[in-house]
PDB file of N, CA and C in Angstrom:
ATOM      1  N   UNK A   1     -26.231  38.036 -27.007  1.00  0.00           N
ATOM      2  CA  UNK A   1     -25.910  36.796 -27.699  1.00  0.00           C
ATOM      3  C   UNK A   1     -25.656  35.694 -26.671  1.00  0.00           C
ATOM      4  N   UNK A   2     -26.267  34.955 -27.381  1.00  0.00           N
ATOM      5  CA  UNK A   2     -26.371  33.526 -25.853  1.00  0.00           C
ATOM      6  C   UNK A   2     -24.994  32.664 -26.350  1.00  0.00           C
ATOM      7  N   UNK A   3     -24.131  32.260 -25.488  1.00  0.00           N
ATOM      8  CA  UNK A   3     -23.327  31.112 -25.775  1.00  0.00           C
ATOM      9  C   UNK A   3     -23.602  29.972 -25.248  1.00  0.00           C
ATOM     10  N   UNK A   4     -23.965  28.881 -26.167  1.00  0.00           N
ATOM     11  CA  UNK A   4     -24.160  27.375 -26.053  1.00  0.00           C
ATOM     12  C   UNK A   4     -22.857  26.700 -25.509  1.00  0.00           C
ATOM     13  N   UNK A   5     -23.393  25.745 -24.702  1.00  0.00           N
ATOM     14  CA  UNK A   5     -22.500  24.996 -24.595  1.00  0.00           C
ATOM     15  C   UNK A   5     -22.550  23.630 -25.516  1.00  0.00           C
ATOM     16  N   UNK A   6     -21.511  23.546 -25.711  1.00  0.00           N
ATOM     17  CA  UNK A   6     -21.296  22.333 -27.122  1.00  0.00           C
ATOM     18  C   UNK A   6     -21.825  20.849 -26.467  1.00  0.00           C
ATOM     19  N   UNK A   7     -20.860  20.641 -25.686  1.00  0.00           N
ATOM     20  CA  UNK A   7     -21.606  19.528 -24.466  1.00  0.00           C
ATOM     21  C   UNK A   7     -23.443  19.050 -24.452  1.00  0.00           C
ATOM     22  N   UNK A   8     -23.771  20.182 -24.289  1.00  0.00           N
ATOM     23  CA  UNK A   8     -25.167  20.323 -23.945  1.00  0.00           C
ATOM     24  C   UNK A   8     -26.117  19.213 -25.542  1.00  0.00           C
ATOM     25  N   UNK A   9     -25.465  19.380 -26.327  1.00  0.00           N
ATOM     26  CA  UNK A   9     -26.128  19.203 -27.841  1.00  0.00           C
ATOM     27  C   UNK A   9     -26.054  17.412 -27.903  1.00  0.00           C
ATOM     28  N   UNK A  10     -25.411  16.915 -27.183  1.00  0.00           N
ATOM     29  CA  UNK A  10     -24.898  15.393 -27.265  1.00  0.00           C
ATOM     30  C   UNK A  10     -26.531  15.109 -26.100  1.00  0.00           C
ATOM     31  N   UNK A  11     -26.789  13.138 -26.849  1.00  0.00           N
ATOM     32  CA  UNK A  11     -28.373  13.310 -25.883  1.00  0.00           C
ATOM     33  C   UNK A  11     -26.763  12.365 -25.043  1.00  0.00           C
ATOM     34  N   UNK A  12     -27.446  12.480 -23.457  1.00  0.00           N
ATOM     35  CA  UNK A  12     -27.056  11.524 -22.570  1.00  0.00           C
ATOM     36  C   UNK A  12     -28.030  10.679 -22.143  1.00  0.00           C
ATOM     37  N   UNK A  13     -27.514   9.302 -21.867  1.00  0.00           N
ATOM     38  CA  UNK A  13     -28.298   8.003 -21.562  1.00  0.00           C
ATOM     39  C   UNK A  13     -28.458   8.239 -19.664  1.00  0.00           C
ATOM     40  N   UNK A  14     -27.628   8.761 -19.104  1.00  0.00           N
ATOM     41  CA  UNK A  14     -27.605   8.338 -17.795  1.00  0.00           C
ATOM     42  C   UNK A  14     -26.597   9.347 -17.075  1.00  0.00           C
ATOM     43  N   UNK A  15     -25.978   9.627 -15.918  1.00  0.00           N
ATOM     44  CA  UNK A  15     -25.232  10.316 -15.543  1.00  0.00           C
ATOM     45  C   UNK A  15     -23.756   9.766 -15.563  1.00  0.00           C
ATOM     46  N   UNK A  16     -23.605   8.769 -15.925  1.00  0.00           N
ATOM     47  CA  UNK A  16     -22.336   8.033 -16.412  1.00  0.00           C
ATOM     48  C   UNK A  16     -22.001   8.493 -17.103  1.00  0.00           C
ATOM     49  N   UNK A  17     -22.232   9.444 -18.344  1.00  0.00           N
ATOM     50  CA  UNK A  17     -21.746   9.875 -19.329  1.00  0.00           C
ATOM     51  C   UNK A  17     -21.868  11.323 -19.115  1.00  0.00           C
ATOM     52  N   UNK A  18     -21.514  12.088 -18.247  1.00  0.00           N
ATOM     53  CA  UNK A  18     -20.710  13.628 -17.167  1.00  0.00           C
ATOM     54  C   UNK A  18     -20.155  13.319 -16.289  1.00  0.00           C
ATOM     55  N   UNK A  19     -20.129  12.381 -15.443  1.00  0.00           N
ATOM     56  CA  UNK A  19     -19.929  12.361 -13.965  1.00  0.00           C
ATOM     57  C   UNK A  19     -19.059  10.668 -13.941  1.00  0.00           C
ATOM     58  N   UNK A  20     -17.854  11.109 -13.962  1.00  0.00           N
ATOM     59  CA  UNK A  20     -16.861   9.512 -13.980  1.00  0.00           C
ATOM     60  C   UNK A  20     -16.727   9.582 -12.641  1.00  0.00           C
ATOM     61  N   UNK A  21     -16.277   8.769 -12.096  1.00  0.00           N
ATOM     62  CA  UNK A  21     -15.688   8.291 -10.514  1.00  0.00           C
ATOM     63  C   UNK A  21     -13.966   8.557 -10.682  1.00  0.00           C
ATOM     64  N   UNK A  22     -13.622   8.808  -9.627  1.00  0.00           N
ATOM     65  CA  UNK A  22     -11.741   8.945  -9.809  1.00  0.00           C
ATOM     66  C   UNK A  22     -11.517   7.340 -10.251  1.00  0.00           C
ATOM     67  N   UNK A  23      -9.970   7.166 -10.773  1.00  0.00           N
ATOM     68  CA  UNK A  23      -9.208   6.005 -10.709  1.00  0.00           C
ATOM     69  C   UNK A  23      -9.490   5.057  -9.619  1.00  0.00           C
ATOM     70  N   UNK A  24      -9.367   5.594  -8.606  1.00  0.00           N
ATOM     71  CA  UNK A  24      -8.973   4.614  -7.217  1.00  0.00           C
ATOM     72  C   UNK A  24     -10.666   4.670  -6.468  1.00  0.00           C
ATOM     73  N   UNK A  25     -11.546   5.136  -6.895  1.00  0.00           N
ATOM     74  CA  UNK A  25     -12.757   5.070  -6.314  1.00  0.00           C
ATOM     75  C   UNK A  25     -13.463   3.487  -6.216  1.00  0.00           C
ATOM     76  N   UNK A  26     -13.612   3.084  -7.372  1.00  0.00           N
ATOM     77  CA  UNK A  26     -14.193   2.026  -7.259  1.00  0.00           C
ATOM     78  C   UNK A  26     -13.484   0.836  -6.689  1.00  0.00           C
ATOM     79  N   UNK A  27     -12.047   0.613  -7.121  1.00  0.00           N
ATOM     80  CA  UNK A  27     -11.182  -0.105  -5.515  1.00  0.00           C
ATOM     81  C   UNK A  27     -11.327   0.495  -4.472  1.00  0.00           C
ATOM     82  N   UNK A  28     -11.668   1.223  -4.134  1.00  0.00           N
ATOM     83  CA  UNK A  28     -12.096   1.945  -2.520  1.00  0.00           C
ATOM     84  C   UNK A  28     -13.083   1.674  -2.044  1.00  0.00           C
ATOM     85  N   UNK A  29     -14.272   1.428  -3.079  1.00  0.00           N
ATOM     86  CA  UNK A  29     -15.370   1.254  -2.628  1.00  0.00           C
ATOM     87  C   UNK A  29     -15.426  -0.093  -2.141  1.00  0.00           C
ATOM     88  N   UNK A  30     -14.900  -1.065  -3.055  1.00  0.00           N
ATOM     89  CA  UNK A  30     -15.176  -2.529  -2.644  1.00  0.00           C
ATOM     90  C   UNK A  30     -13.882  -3.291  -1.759  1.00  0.00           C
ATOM     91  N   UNK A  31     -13.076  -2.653  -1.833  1.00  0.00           N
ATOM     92  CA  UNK A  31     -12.075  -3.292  -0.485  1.00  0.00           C
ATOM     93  C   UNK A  31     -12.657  -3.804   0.497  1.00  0.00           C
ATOM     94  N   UNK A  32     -11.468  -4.929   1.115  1.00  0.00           N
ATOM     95  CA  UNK A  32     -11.909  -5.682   2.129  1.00  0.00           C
ATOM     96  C   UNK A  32     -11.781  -5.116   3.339  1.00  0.00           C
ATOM     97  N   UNK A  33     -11.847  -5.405   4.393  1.00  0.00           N
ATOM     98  CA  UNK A  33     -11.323  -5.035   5.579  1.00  0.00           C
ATOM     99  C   UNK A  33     -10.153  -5.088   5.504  1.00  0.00           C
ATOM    100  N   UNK A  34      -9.018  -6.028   5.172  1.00  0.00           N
ATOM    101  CA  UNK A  34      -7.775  -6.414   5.362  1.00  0.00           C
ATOM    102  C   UNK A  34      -7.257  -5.314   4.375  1.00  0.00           C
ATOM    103  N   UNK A  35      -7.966  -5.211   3.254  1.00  0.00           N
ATOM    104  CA  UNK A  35      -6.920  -3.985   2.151  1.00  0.00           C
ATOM    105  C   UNK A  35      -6.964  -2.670   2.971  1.00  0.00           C
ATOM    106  N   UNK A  36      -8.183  -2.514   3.520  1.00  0.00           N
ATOM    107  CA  UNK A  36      -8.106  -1.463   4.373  1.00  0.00           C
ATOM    108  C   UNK A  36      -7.527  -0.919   5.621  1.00  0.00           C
ATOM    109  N   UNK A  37      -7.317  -1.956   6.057  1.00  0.00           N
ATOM    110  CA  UNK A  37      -6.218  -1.856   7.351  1.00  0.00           C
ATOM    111  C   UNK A  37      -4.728  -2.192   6.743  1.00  0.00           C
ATOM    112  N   UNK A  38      -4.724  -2.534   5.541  1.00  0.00           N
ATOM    113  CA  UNK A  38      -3.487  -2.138   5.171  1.00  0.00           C
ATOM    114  C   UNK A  38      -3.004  -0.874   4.455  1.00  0.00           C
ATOM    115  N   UNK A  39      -3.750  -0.389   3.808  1.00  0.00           N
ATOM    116  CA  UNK A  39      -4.115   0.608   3.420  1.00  0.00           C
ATOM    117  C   UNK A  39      -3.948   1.621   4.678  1.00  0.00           C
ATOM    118  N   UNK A  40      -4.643   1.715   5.483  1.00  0.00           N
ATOM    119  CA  UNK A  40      -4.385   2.305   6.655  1.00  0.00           C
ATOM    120  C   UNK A  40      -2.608   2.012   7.201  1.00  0.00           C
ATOM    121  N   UNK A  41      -2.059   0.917   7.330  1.00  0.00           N
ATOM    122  CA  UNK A  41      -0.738   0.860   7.748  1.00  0.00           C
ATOM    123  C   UNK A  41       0.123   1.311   7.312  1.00  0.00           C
ATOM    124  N   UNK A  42      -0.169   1.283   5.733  1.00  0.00           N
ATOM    125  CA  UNK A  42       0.703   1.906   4.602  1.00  0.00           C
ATOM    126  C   UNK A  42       0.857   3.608   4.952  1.00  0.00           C
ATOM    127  N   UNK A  43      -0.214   4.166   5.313  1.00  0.00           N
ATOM    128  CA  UNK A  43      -0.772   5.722   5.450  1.00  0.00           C
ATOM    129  C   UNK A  43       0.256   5.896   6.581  1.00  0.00           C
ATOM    130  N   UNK A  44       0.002   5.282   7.560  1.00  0.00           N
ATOM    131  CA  UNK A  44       0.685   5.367   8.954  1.00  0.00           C
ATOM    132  C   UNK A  44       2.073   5.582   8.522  1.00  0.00           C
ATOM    133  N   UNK A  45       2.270   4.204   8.173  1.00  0.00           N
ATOM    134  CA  UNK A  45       3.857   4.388   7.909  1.00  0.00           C
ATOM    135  C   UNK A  45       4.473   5.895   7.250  1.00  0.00           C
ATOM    136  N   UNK A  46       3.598   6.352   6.303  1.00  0.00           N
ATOM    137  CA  UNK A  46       4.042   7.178   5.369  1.00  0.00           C
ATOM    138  C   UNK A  46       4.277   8.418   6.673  1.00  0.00           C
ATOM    139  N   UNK A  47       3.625   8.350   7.660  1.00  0.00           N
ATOM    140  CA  UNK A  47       3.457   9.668   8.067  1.00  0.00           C
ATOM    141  C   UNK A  47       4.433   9.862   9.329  1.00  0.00           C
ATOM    142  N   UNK A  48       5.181   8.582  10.099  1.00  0.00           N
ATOM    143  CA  UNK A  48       6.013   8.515  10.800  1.00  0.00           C
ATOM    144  C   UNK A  48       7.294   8.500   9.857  1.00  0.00           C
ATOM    145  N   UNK A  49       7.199   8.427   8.597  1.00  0.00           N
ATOM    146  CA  UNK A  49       8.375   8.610   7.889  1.00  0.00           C
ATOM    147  C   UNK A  49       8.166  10.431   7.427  1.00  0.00           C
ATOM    148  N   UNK A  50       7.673  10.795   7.299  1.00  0.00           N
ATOM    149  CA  UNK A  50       7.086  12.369   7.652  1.00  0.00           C
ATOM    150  C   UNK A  50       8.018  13.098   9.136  1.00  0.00           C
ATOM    151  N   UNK A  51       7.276  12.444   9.878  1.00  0.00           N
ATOM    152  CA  UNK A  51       8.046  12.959  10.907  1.00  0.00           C
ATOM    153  C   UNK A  51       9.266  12.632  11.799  1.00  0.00           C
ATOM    154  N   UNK A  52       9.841  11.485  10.753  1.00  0.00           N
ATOM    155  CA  UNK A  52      11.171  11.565  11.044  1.00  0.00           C
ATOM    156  C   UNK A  52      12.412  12.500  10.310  1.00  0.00           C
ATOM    157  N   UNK A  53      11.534  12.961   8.986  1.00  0.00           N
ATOM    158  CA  UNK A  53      12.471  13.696   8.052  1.00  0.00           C
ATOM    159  C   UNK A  53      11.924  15.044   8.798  1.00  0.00           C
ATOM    160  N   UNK A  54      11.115  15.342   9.549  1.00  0.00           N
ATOM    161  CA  UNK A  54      11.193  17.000  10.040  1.00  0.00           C
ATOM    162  C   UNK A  54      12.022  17.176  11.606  1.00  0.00           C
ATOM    163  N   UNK A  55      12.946  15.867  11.886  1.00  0.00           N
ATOM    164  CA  UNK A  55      13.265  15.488  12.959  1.00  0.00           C
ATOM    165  C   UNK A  55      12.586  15.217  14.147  1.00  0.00           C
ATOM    166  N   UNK A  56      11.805  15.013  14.088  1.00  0.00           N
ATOM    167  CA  UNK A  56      10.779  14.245  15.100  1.00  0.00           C
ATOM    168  C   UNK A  56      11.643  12.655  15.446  1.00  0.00           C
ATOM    169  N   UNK A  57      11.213  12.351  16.649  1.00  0.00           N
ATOM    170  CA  UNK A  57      11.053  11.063  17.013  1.00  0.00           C
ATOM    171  C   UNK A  57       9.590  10.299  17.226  1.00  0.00           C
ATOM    172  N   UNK A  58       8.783   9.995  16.312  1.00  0.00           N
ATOM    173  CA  UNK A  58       7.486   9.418  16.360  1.00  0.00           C
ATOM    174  C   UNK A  58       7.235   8.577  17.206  1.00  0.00           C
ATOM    175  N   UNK A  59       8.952   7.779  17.681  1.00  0.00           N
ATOM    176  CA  UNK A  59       8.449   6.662  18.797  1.00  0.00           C
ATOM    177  C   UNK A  59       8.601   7.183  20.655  1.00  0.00           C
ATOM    178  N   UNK A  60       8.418   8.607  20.076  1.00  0.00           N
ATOM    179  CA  UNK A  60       8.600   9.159  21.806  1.00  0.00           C
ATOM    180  C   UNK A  60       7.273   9.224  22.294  1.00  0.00           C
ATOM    181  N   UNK A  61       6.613   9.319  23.498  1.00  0.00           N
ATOM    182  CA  UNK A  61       5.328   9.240  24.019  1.00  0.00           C
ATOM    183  C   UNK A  61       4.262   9.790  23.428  1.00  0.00           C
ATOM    184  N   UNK A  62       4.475  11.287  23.193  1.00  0.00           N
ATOM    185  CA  UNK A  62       3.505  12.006  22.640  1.00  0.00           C
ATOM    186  C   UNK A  62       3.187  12.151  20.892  1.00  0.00           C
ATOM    187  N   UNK A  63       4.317  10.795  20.361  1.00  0.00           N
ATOM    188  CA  UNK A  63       3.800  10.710  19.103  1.00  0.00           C
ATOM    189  C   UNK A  63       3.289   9.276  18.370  1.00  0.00           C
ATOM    190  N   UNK A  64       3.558   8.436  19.852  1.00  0.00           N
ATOM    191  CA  UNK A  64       3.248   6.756  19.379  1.00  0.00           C
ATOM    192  C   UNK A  64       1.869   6.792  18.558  1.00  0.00           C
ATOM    193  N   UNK A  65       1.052   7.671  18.744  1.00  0.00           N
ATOM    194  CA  UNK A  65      -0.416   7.340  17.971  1.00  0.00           C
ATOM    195  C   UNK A  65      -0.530   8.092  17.439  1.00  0.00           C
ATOM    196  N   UNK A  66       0.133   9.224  16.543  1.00  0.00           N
ATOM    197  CA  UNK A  66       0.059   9.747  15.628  1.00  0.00           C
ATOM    198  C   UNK A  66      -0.268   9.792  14.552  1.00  0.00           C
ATOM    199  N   UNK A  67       0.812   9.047  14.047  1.00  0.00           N
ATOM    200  CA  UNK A  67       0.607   8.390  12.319  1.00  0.00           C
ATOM    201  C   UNK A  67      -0.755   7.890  12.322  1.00  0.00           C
ATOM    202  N   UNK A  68      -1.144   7.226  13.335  1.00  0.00           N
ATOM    203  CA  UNK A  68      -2.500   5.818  12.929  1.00  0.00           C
ATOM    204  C   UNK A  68      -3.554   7.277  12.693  1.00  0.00           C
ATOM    205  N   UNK A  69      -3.402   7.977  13.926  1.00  0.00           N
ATOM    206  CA  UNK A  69      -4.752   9.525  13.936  1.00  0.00           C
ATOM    207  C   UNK A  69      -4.462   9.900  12.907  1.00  0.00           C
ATOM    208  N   UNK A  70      -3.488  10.231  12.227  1.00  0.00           N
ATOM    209  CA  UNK A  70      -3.308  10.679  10.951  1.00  0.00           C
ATOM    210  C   UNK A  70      -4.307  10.099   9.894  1.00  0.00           C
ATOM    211  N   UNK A  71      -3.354   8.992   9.709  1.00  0.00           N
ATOM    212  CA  UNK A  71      -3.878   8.197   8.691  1.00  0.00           C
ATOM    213  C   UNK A  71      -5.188   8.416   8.820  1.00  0.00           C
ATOM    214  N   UNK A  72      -5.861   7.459   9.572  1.00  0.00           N
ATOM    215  CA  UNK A  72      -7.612   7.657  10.054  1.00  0.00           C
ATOM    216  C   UNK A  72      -8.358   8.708   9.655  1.00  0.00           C
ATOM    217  N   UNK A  73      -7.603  10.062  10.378  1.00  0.00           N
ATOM    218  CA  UNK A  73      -8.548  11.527   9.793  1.00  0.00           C
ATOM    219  C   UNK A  73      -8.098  11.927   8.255  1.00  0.00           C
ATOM    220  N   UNK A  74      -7.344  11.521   7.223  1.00  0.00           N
ATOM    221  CA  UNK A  74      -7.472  11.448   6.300  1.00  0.00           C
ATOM    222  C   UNK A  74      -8.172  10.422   5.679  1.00  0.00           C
ATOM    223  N   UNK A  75      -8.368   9.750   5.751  1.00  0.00           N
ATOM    224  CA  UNK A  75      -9.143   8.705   5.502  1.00  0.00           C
ATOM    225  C   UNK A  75     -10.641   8.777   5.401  1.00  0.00           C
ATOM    226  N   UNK A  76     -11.311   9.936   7.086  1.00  0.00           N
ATOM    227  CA  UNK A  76     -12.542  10.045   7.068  1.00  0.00           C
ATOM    228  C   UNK A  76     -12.620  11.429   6.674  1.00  0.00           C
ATOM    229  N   UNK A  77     -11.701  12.340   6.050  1.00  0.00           N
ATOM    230  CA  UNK A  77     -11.535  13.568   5.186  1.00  0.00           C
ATOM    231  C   UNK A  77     -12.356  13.707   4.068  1.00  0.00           C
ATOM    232  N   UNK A  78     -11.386  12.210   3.379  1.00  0.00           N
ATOM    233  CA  UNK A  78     -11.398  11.933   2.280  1.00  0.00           C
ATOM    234  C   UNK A  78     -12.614  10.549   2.140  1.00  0.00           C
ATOM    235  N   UNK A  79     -13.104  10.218   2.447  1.00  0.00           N
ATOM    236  CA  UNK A  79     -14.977   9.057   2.230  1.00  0.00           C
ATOM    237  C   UNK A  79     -15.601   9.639   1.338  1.00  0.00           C
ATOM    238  N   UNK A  80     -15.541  10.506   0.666  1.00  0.00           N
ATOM    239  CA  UNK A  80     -16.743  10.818  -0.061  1.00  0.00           C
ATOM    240  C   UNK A  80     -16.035  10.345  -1.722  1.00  0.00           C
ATOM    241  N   UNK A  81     -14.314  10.012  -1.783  1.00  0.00           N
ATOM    242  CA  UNK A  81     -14.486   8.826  -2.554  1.00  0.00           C
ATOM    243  C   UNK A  81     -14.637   7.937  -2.758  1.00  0.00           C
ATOM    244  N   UNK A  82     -15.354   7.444  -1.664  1.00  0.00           N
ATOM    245  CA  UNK A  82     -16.172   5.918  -1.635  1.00  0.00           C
ATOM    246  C   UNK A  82     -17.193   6.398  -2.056  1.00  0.00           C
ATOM    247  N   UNK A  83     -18.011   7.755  -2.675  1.00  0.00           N
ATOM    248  CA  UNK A  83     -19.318   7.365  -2.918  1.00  0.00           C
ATOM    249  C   UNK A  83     -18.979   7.439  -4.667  1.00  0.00           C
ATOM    250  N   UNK A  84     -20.289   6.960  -5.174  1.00  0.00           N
ATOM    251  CA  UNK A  84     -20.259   7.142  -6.334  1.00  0.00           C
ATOM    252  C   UNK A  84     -21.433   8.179  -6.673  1.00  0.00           C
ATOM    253  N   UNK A  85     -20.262   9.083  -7.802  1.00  0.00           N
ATOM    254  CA  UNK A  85     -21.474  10.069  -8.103  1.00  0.00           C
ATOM    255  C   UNK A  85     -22.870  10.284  -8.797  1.00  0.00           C
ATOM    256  N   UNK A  86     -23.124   8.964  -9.698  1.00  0.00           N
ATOM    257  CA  UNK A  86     -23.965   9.071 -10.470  1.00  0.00           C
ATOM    258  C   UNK A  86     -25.456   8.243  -8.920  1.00  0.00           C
ATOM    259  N   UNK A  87     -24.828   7.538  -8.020  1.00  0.00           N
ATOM    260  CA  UNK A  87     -25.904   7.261  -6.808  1.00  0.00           C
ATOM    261  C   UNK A  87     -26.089   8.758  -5.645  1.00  0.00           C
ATOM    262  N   UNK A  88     -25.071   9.946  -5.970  1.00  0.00           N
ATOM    263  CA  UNK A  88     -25.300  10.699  -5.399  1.00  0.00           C
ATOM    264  C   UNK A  88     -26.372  11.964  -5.927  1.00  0.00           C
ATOM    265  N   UNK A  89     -26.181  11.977  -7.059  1.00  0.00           N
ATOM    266  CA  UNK A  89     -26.664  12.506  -8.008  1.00  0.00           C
ATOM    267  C   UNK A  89     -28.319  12.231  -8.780  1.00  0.00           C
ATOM    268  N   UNK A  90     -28.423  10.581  -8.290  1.00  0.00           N
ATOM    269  CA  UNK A  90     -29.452  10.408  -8.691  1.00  0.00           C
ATOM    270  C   UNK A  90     -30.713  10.812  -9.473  1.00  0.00           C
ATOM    271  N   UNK A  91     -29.522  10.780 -10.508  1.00  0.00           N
ATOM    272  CA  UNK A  91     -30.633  11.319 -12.119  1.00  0.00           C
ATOM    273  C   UNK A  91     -30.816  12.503 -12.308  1.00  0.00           C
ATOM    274  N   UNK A  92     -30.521  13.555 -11.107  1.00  0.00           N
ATOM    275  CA  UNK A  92     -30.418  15.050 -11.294  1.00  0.00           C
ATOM    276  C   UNK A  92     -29.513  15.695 -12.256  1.00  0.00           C
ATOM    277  N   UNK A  93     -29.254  15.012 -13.195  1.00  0.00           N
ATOM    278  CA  UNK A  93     -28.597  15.758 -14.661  1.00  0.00           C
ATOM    279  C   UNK A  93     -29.420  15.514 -15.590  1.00  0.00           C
ATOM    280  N   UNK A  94     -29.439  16.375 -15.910  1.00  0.00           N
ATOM    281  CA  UNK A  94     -30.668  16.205 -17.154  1.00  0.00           C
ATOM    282  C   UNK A  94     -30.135  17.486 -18.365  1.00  0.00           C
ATOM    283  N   UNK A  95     -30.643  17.098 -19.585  1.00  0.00           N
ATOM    284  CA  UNK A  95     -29.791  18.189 -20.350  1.00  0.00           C
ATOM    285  C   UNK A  95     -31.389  19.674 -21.066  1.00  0.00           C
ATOM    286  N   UNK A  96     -30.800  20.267 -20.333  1.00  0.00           N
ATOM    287  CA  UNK A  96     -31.960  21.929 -20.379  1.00  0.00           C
ATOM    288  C   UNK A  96     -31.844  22.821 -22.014  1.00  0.00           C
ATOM    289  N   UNK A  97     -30.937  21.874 -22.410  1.00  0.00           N
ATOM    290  CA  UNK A  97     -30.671  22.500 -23.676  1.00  0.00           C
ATOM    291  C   UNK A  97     -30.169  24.385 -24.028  1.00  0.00           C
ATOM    292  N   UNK A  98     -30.095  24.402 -22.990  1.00  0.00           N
ATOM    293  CA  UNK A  98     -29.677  25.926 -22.744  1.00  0.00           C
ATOM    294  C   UNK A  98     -27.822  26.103 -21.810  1.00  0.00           C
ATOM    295  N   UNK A  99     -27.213  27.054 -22.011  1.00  0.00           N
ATOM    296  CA  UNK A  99     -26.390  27.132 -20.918  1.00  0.00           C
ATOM    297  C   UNK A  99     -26.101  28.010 -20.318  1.00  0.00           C
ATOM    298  N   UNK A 100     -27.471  28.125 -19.357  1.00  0.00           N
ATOM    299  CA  UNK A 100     -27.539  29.116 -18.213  1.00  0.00           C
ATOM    300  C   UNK A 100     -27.727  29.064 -16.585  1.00  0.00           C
ATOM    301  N   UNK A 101     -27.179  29.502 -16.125  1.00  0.00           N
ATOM    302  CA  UNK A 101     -27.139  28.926 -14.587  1.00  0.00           C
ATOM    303  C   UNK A 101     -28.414  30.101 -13.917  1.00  0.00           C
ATOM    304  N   UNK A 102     -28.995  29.074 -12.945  1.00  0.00           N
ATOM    305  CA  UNK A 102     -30.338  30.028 -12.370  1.00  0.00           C
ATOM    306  C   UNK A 102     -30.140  29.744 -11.234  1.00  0.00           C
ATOM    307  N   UNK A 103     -30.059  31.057 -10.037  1.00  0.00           N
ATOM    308  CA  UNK A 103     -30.147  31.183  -9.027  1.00  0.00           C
ATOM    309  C   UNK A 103     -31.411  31.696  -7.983  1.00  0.00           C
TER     310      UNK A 103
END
């Protein structure tokens, strides 16, 4: 006995209608430079306040550039919510009317 997926039975116009973007994607995408380097300062900050609650001193030598590396490698972790999925995806949803996965 085959189980349908219910989903599958609706027609779709486009990949907009499976595939949403997060909340904060599309402000991510179009930020300025300036939101972004604040954005970035904000990160920083968060993370020298991090390592002052694990008792760290962030402003001792070996941690002055921390927070910013921080921030930064989360930042380029996390880029792929700057993309949008329906341009990543590019039309590769299509509905097979079946719900079976083929390997």
């Amino acid at each position: 006995m085959q189980t349908q997926n219910p989903h599958l039975s609706r027609k779709q116009k486009d990949a907009s209608q499976v595939i949403r973007d997060g909340i904060g994607a599309e402000k991510r995408r179009n930020e300025s430079e300036e939101e972004r380097e604040a954005r970035l300062a904000k990160m920083s900050g968060a993370v020298k306040t991090l390592l002052e609650c694990i008792g760290e001193d962030p402003d001792r030598e070996g941690l002055l550039k921390t927070p910013e590396r921080y921030a930064k490698a989360l930042m380029f972790l996390t880029k792929g919510y700057d993309e949008s999925m329906n341009n990543i995806m590019n039309g590769a949803i299509f509905n097979e009317g079946k719900y079976h996965i083929y390997l």
